[in-house]
C-alpha atoms as a PDB file:
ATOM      1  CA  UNK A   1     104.787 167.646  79.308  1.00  0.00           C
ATOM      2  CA  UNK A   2     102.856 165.118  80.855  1.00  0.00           C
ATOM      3  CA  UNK A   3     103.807 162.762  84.014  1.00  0.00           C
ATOM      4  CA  UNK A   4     103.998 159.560  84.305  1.00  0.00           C
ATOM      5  CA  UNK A   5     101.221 157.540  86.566  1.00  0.00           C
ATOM      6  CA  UNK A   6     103.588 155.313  87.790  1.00  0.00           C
ATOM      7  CA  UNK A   7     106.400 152.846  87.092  1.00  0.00           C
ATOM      8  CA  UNK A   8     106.029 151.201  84.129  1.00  0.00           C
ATOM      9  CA  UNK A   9     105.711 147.418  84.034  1.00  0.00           C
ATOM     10  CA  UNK A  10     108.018 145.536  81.848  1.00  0.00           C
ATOM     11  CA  UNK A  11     106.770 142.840  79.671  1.00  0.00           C
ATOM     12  CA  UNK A  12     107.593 139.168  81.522  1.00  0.00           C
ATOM     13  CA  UNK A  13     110.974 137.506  80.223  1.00  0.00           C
ATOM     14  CA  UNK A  14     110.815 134.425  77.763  1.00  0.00           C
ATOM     15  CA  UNK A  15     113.207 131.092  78.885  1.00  0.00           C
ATOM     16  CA  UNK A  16     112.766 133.066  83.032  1.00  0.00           C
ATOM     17  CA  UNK A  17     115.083 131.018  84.557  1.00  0.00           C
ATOM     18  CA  UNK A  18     113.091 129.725  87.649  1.00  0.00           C
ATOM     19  CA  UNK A  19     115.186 128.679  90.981  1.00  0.00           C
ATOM     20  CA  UNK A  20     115.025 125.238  92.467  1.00  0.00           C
ATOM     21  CA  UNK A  21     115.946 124.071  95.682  1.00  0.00           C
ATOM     22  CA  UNK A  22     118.563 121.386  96.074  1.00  0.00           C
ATOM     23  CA  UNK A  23     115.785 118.845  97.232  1.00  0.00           C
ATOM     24  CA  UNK A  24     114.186 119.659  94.134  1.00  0.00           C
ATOM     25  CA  UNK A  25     117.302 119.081  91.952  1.00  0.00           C
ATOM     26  CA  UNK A  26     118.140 116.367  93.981  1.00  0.00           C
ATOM     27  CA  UNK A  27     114.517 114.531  92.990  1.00  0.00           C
ATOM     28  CA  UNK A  28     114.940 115.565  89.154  1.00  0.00           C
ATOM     29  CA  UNK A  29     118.078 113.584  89.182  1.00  0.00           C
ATOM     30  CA  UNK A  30     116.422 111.025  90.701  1.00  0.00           C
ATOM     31  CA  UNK A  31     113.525 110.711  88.729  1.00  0.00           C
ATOM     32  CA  UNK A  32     115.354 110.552  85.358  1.00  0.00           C
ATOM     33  CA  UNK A  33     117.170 107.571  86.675  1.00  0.00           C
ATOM     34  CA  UNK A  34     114.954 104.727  85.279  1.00  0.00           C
ATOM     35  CA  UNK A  35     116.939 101.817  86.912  1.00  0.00           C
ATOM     36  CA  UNK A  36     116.670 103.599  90.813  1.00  0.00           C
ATOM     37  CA  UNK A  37     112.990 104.033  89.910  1.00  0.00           C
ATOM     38  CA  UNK A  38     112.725 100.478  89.161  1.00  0.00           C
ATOM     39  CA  UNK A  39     114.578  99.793  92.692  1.00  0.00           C
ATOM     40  CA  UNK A  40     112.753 102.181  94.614  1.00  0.00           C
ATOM     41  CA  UNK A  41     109.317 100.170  93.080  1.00  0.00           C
ATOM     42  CA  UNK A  42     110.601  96.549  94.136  1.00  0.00           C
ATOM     43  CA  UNK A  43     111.330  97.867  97.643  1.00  0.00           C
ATOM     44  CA  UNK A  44     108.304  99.542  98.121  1.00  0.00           C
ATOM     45  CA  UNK A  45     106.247  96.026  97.043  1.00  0.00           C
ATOM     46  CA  UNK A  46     108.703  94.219  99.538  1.00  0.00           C
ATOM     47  CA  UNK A  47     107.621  96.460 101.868  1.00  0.00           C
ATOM     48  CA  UNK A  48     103.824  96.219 101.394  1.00  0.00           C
ATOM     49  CA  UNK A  49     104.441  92.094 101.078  1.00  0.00           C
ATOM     50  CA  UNK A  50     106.003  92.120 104.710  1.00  0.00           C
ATOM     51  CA  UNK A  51     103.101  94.102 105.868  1.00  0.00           C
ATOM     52  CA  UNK A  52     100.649  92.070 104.672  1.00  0.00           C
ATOM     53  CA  UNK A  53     102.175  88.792 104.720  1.00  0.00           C
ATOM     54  CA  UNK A  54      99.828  87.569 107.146  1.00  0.00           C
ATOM     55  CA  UNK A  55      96.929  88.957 104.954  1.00  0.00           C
ATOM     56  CA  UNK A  56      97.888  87.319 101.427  1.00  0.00           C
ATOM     57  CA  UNK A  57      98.710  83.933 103.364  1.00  0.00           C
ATOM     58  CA  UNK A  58      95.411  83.610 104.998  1.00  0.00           C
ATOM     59  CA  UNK A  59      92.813  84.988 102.410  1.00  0.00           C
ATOM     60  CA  UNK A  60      94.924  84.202  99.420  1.00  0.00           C
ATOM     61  CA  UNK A  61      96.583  80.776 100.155  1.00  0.00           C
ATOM     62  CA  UNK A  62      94.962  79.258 103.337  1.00  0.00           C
ATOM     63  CA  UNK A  63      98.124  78.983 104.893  1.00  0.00           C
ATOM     64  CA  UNK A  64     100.322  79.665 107.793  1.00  0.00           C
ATOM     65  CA  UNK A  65     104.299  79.726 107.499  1.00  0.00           C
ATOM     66  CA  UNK A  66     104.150  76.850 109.941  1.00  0.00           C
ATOM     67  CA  UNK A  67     101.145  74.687 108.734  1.00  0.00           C
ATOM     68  CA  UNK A  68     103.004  70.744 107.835  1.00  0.00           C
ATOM     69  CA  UNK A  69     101.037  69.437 104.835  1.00  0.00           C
ATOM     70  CA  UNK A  70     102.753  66.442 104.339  1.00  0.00           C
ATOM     71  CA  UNK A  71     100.421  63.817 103.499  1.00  0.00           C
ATOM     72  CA  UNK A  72      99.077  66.220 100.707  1.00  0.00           C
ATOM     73  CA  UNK A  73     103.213  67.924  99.865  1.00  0.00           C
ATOM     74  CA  UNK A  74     105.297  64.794 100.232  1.00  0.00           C
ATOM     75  CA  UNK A  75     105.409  61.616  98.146  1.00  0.00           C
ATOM     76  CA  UNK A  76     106.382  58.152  99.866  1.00  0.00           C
ATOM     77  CA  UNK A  77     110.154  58.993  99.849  1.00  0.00           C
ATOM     78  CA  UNK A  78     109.226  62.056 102.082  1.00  0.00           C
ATOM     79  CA  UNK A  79     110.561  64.302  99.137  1.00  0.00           C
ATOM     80  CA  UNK A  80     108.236  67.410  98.784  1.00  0.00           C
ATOM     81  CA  UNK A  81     106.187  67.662  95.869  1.00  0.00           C
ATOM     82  CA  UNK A  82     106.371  70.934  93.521  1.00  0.00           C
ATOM     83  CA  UNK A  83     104.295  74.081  92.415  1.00  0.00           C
ATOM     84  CA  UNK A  84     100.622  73.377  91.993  1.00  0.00           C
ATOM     85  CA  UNK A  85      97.539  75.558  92.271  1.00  0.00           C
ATOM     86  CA  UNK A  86      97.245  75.098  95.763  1.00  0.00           C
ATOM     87  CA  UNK A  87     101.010  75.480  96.348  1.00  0.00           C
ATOM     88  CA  UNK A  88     102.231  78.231  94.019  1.00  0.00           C
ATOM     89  CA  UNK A  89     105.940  77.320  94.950  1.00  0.00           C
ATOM     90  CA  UNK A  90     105.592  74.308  95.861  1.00  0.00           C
ATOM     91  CA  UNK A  91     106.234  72.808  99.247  1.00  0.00           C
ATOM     92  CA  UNK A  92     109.722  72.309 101.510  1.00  0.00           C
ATOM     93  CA  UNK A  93     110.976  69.150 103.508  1.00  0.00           C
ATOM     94  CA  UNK A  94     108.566  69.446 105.884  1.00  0.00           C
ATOM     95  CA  UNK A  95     105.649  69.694 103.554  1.00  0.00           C
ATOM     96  CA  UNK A  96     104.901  73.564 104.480  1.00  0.00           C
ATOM     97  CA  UNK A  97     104.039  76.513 101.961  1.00  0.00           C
ATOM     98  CA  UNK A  98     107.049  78.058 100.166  1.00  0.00           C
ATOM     99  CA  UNK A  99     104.722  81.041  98.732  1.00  0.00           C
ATOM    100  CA  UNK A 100     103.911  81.860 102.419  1.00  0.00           C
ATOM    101  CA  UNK A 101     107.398  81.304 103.755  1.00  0.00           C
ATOM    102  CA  UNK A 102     108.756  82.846 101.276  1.00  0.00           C
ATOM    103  CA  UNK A 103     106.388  86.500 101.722  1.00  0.00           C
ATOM    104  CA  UNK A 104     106.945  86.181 106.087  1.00  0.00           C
ATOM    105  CA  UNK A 105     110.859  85.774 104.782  1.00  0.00           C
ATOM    106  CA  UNK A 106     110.343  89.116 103.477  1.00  0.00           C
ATOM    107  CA  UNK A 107     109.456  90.197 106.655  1.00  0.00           C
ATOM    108  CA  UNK A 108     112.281  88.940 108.365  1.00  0.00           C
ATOM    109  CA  UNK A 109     115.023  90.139 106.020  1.00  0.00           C
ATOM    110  CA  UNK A 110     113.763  93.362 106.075  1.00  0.00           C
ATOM    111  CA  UNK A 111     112.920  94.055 109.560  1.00  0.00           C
ATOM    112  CA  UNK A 112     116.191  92.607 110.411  1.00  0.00           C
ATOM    113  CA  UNK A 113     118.833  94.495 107.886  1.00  0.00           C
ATOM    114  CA  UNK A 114     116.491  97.951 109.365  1.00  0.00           C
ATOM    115  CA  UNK A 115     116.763  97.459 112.765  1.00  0.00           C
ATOM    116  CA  UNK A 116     120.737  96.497 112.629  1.00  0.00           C
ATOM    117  CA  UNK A 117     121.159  99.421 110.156  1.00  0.00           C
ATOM    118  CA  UNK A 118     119.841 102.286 112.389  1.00  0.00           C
ATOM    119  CA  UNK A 119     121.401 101.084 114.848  1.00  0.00           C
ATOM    120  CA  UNK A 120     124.718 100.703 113.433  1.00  0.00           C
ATOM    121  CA  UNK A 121     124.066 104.556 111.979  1.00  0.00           C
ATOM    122  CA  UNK A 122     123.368 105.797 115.224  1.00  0.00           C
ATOM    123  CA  UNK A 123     126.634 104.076 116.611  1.00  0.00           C
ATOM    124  CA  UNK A 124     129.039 105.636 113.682  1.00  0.00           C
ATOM    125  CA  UNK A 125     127.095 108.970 113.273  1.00  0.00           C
ATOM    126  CA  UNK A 126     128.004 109.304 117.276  1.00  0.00           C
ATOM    127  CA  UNK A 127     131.625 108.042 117.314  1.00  0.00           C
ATOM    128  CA  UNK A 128     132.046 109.357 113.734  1.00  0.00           C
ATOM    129  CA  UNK A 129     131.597 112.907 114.454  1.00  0.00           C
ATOM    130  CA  UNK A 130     132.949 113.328 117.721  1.00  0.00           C
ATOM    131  CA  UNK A 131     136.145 111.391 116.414  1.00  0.00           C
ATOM    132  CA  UNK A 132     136.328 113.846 113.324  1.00  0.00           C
ATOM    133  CA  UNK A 133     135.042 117.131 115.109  1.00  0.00           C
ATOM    134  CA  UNK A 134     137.325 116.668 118.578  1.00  0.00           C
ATOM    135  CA  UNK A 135     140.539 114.796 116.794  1.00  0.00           C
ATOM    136  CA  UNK A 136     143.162 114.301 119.503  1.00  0.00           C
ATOM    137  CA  UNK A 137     142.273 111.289 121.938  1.00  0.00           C
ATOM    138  CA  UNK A 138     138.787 111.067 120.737  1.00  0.00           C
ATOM    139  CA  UNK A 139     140.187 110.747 117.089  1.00  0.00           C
ATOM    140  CA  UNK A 140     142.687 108.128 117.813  1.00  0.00           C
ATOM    141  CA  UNK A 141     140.248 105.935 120.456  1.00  0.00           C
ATOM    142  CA  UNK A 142     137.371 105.601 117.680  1.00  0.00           C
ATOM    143  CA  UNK A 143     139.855 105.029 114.595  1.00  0.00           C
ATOM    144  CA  UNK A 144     141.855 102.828 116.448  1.00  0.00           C
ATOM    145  CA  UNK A 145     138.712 100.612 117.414  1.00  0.00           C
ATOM    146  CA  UNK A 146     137.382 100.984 114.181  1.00  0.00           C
ATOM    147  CA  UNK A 147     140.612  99.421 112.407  1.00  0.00           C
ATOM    148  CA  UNK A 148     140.370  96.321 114.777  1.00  0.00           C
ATOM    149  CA  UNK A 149     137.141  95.525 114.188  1.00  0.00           C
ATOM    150  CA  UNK A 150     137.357  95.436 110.425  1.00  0.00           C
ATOM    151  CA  UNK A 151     140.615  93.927 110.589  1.00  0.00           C
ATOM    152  CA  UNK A 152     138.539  90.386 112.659  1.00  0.00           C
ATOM    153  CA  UNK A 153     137.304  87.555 110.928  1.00  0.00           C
ATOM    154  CA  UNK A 154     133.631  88.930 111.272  1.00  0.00           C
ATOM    155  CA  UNK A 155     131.934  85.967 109.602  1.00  0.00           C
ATOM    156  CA  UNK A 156     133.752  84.324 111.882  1.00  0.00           C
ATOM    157  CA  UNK A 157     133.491  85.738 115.222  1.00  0.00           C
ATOM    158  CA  UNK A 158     130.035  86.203 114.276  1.00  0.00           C
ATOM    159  CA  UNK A 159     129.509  82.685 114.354  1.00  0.00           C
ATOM    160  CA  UNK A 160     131.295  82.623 117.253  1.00  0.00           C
ATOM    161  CA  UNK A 161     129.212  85.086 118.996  1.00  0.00           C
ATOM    162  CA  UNK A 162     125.410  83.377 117.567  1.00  0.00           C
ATOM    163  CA  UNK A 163     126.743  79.523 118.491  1.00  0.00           C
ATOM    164  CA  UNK A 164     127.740  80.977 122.008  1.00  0.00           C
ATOM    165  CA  UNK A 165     124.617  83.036 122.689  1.00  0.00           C
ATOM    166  CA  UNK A 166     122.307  80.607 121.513  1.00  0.00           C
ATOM    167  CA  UNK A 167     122.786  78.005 123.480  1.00  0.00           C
ATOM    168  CA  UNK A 168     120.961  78.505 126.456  1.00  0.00           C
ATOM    169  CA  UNK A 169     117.659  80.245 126.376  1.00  0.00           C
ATOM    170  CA  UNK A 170     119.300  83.228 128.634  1.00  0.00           C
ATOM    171  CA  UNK A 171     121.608  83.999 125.991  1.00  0.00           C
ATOM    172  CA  UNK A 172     124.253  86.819 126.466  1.00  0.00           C
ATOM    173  CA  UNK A 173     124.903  90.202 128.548  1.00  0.00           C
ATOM    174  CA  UNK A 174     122.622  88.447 131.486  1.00  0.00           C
ATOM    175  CA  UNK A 175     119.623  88.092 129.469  1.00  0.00           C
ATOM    176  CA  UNK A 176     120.065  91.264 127.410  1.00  0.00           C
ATOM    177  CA  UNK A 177     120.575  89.576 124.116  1.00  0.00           C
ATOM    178  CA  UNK A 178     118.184  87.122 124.021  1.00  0.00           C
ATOM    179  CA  UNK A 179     118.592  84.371 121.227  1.00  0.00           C
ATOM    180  CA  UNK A 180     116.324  85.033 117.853  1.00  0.00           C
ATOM    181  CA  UNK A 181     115.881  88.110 116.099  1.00  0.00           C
ATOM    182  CA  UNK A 182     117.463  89.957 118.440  1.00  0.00           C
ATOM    183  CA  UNK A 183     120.918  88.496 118.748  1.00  0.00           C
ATOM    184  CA  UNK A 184     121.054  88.610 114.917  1.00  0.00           C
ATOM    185  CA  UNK A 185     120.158  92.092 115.506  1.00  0.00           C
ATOM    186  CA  UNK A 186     122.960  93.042 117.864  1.00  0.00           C
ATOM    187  CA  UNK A 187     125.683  91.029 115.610  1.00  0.00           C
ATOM    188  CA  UNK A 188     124.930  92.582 112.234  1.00  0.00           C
ATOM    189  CA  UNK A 189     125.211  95.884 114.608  1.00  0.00           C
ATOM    190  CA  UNK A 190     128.437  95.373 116.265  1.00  0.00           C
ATOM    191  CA  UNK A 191     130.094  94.603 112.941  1.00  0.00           C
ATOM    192  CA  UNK A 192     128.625  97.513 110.540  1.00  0.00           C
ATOM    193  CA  UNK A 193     128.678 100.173 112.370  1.00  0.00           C
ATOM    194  CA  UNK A 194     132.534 101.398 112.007  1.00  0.00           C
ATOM    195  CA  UNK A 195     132.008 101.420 107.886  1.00  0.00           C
ATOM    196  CA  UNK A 196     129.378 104.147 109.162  1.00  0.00           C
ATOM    197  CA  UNK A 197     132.043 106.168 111.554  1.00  0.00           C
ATOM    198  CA  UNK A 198     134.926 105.984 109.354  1.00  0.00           C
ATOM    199  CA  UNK A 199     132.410 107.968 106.593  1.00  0.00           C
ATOM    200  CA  UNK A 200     131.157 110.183 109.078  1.00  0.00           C
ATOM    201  CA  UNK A 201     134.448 110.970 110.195  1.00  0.00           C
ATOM    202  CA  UNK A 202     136.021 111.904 106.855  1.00  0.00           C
ATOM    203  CA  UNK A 203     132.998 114.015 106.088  1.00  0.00           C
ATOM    204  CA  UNK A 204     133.474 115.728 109.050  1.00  0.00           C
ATOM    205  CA  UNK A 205     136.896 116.247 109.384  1.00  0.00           C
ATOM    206  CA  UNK A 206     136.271 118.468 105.954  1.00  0.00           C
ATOM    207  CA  UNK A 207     133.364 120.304 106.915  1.00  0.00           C
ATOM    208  CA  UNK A 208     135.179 121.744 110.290  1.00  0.00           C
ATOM    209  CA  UNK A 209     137.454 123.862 108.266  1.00  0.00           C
ATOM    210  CA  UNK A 210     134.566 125.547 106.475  1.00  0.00           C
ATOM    211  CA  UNK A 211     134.349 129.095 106.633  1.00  0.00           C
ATOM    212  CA  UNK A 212     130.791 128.868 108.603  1.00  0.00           C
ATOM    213  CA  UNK A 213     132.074 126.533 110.778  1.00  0.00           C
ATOM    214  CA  UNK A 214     134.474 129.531 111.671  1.00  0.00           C
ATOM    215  CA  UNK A 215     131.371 131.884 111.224  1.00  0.00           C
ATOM    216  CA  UNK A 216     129.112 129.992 113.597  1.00  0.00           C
ATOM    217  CA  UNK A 217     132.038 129.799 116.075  1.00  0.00           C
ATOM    218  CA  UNK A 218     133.447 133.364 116.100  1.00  0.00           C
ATOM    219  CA  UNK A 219     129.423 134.272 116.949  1.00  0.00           C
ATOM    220  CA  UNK A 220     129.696 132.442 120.229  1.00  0.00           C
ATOM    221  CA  UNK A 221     128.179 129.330 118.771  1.00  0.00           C
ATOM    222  CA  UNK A 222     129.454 125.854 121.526  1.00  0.00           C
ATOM    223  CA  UNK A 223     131.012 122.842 120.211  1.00  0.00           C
ATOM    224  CA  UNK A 224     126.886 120.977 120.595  1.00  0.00           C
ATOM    225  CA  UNK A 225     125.223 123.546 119.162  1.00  0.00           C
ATOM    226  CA  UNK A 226     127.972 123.848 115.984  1.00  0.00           C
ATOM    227  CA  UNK A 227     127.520 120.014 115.664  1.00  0.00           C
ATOM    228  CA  UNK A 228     123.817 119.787 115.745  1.00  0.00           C
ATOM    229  CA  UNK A 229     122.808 123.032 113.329  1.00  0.00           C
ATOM    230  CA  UNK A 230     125.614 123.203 111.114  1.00  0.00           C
ATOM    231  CA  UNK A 231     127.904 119.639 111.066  1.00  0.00           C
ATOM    232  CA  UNK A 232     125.064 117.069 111.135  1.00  0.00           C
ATOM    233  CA  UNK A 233     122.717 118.850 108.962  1.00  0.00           C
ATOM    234  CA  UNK A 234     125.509 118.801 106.147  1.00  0.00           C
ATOM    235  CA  UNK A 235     125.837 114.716 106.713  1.00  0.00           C
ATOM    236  CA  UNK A 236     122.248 113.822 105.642  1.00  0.00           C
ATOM    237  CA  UNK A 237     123.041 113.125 102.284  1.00  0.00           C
ATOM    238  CA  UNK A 238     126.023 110.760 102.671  1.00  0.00           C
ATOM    239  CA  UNK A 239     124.554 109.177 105.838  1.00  0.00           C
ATOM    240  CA  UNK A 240     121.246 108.332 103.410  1.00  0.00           C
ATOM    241  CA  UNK A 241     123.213 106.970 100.670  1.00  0.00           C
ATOM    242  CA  UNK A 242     125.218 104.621 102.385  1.00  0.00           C
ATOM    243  CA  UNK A 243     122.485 103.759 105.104  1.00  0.00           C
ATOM    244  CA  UNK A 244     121.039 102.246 102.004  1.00  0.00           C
ATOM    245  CA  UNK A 245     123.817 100.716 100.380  1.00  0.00           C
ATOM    246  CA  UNK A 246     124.507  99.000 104.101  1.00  0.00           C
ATOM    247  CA  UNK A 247     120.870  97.344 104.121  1.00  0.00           C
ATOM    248  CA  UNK A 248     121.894  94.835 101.039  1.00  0.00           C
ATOM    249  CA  UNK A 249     124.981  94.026 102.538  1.00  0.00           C
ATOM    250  CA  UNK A 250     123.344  93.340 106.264  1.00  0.00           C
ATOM    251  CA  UNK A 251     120.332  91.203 104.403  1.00  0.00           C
ATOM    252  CA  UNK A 252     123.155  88.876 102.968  1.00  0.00           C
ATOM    253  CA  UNK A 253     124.831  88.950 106.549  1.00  0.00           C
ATOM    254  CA  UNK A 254     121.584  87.518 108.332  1.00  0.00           C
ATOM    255  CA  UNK A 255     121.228  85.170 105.384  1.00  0.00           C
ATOM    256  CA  UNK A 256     124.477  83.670 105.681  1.00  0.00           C
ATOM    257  CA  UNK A 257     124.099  83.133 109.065  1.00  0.00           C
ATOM    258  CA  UNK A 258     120.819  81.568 108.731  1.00  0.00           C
ATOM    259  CA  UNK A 259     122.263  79.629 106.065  1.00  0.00           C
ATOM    260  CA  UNK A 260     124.746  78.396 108.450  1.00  0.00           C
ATOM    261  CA  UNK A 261     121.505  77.218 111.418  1.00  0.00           C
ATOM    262  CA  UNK A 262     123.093  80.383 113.278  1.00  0.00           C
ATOM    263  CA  UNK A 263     120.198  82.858 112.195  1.00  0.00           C
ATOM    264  CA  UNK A 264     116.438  83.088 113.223  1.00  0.00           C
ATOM    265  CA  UNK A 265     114.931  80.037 115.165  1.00  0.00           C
ATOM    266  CA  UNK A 266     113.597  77.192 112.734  1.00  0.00           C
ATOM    267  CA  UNK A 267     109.833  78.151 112.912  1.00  0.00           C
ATOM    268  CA  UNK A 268     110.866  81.593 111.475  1.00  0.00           C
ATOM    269  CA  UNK A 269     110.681  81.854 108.300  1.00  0.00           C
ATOM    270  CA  UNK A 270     114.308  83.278 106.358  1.00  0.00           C
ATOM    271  CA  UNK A 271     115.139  83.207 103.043  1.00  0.00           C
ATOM    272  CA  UNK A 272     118.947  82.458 103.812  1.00  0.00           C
ATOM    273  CA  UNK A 273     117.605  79.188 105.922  1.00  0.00           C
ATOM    274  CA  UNK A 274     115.493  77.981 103.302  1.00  0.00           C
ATOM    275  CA  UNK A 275     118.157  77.965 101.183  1.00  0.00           C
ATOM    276  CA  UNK A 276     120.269  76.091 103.582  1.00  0.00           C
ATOM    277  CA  UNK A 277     117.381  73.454 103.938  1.00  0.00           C
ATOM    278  CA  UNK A 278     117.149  72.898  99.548  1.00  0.00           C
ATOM    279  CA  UNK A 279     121.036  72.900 100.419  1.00  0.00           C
ATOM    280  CA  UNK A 280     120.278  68.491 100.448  1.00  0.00           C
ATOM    281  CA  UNK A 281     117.519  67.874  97.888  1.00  0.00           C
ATOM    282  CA  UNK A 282     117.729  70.843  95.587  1.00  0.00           C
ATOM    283  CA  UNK A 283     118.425  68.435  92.787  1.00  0.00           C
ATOM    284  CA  UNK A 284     115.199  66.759  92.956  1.00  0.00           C
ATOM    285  CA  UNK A 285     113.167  70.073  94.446  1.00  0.00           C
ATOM    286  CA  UNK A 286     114.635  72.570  92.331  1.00  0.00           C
ATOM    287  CA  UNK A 287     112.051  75.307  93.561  1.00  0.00           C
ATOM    288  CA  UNK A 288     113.316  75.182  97.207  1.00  0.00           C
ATOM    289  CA  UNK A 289     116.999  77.085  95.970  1.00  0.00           C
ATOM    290  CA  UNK A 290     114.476  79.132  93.095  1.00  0.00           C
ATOM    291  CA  UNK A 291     112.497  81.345  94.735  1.00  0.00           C
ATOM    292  CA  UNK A 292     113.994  82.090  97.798  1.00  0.00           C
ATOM    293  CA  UNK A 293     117.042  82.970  96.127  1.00  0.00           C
ATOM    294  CA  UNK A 294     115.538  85.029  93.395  1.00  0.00           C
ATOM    295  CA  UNK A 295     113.694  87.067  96.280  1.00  0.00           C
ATOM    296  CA  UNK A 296     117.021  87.751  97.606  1.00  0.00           C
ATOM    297  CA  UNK A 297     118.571  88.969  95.154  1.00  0.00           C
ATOM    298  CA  UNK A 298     116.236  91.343  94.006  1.00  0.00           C
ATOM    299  CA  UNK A 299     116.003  92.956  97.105  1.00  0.00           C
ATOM    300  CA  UNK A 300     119.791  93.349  97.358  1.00  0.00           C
ATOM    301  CA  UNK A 301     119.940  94.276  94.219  1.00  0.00           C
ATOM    302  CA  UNK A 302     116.664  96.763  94.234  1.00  0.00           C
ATOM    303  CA  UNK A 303     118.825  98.366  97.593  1.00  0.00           C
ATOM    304  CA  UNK A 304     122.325  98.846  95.525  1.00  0.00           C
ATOM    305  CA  UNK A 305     120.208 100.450  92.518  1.00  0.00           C
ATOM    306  CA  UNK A 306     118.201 102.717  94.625  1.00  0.00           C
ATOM    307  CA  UNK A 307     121.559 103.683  96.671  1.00  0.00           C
ATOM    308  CA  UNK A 308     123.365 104.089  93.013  1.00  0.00           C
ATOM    309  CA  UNK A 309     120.411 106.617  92.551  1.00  0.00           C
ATOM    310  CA  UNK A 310     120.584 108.592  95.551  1.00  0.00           C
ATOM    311  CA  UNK A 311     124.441 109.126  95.555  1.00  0.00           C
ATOM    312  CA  UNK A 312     124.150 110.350  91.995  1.00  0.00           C
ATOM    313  CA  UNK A 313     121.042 112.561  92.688  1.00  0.00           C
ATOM    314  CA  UNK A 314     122.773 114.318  96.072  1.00  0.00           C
ATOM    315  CA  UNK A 315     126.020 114.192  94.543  1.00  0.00           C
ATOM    316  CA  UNK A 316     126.140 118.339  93.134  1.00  0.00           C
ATOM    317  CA  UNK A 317     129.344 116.963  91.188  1.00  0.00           C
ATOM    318  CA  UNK A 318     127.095 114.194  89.335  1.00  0.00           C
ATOM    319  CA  UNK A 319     127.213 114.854  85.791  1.00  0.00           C
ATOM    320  CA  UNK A 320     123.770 113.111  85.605  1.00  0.00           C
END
């Protein structure tokens, strides 16, 4: 008889099934989705363009977004003159670079729709989840607001609001809201945020009859500290997806009101007022109505495809 030395080691499995983590099944989702790839890579050189907007106009053009070249852009009928190899998109009324406009409207659209968008997600993430985690008054208050402001005209009142505040160089709330970037700001705000809160509320309004809700409470856990470690956490993933299908839909908000002269001031450059100026001569200067518009739209759509891709990729239900 003779003992054994010690357990015996069994020969490693073939096909070991090896555990992921739902980030990392989240990203393989991702990753196999060729048109969110494509999205994410747009956004990303939209990004680096509104960086470095200043850089590529100075070094690579030798222009500023403001610089009137009209002797050398604009024939004798004051019409501007088209792309050349000084002007890669030509030049607008006032005989200034479109290539340069076009890369500091990047900037604006951008830094815009993400300034109005976290702060319309802060706004309905707030309201949301105390409206779906108290119910009662709280519940009623934010729902009730919520269905009156997206039952307004908000084009309209929006125009309302930008004509009225931009009047007078004081502009609203006692000098609060000043007129510019920041009144454009505070509209696209005010009108996105309850999209946000009724989302936030729905989600939550499920996840407080989960068993560790229950768990977390019967342990002594307090309505704050139940909201920040277990509700919230479980909101990420929606509050991601449609953060990011919100930012199209606010860059075609501040677009239409520049497109309307209610916007940005004139010497900043936006793609939705550059339309509005080829809105007169785009039948002679077809390139003032081309590239703008082209720019726009693949950044709204890069958005929707990357938001598409996220909501599949987080979704544990997605067949993809």
């Amino acid at each position: 008889m003779t003992s054994l030395a010690g357990p015996v080691e069994s020969a490693p499995l073939m096909g070991q099934v090896v555990g992921k983590s739902p980030r990392q099944l989240a990203w393989e989702r991702f990753r196999h989705d060729r048109a969110a790839l494509a999205g994410l890579l747009v956004i990303v050189l939209l990004v680096l363009i509104s960086i470095f907007a200043g850089v590529i106009g100075k070094y690579l053009a030798g222009h500023g977004p403001n610089d009137l070249f009209q002797r050398e852009m604009t024939d004798e009928f004051g019409l501007p003159l088209g792309p050349n190899s000084d002007f890669w998109f030509g030049a607008d009324t006032a005989g200034r670079d479109l290539f340069v406009r076009v890369l500091y409207g990047a900037r604006t659209s951008l830094l815009i729709a993400l300034a109005a968008t976290g702060i319309a997600v802060f706004i309905g993430v707030v309201l949301g989840t105390a409206a779906g985690y108290f119910r009662g008054v709280a519940d009623t208050i934010v729902s009730r607001v919520t269905d009156v402001i997206l039952a307004l005209p908000l084009l309209l009142l929006a125009i309302g609001i930008a004509a009225a505040c931009g009047t007078t160089k004081e502009g609203c709330l006692n000098g609060a809201i000043e007129p510019g970037l920041s009144l454009v700001v505070f509209i696209i705000a005010l009108f996105s945020w309850p999209y946000i809160a009724r989302i936030v509320r729905g989600n939550v309004l499920s996840i407080r009859e989960k068993e560790f809700i229950e768990s977390a409470r019967s342990l002594g856990a307090g309505n704050v500290r139940i909201m920040f470690r277990e509700v919230l956490p479980n909101l990420i993933a929606p509050i991601i997806v449609y953060s990011t299908l919100l930012i199209p839909s606010n860059i075609l908000f501040e677009a239409a009101l520049s497109f309307l002269g209610l916007g940005v001031p004139q010497e900043t450059p936006s793609w939705g007022r550059m339309l509005s100026d080829a809105a007169g001569v785009f039948d002679v200067a077809w390139w003032l109505m081309l590239f703008p518009g082209l720019f726009l739209v693949a950044t709204t759509l890069a958005f929707n495809l990357v938001g598409d891709g996220l909501r599949d990729a987080l979704d544990p239900r997605s067949g993809r």
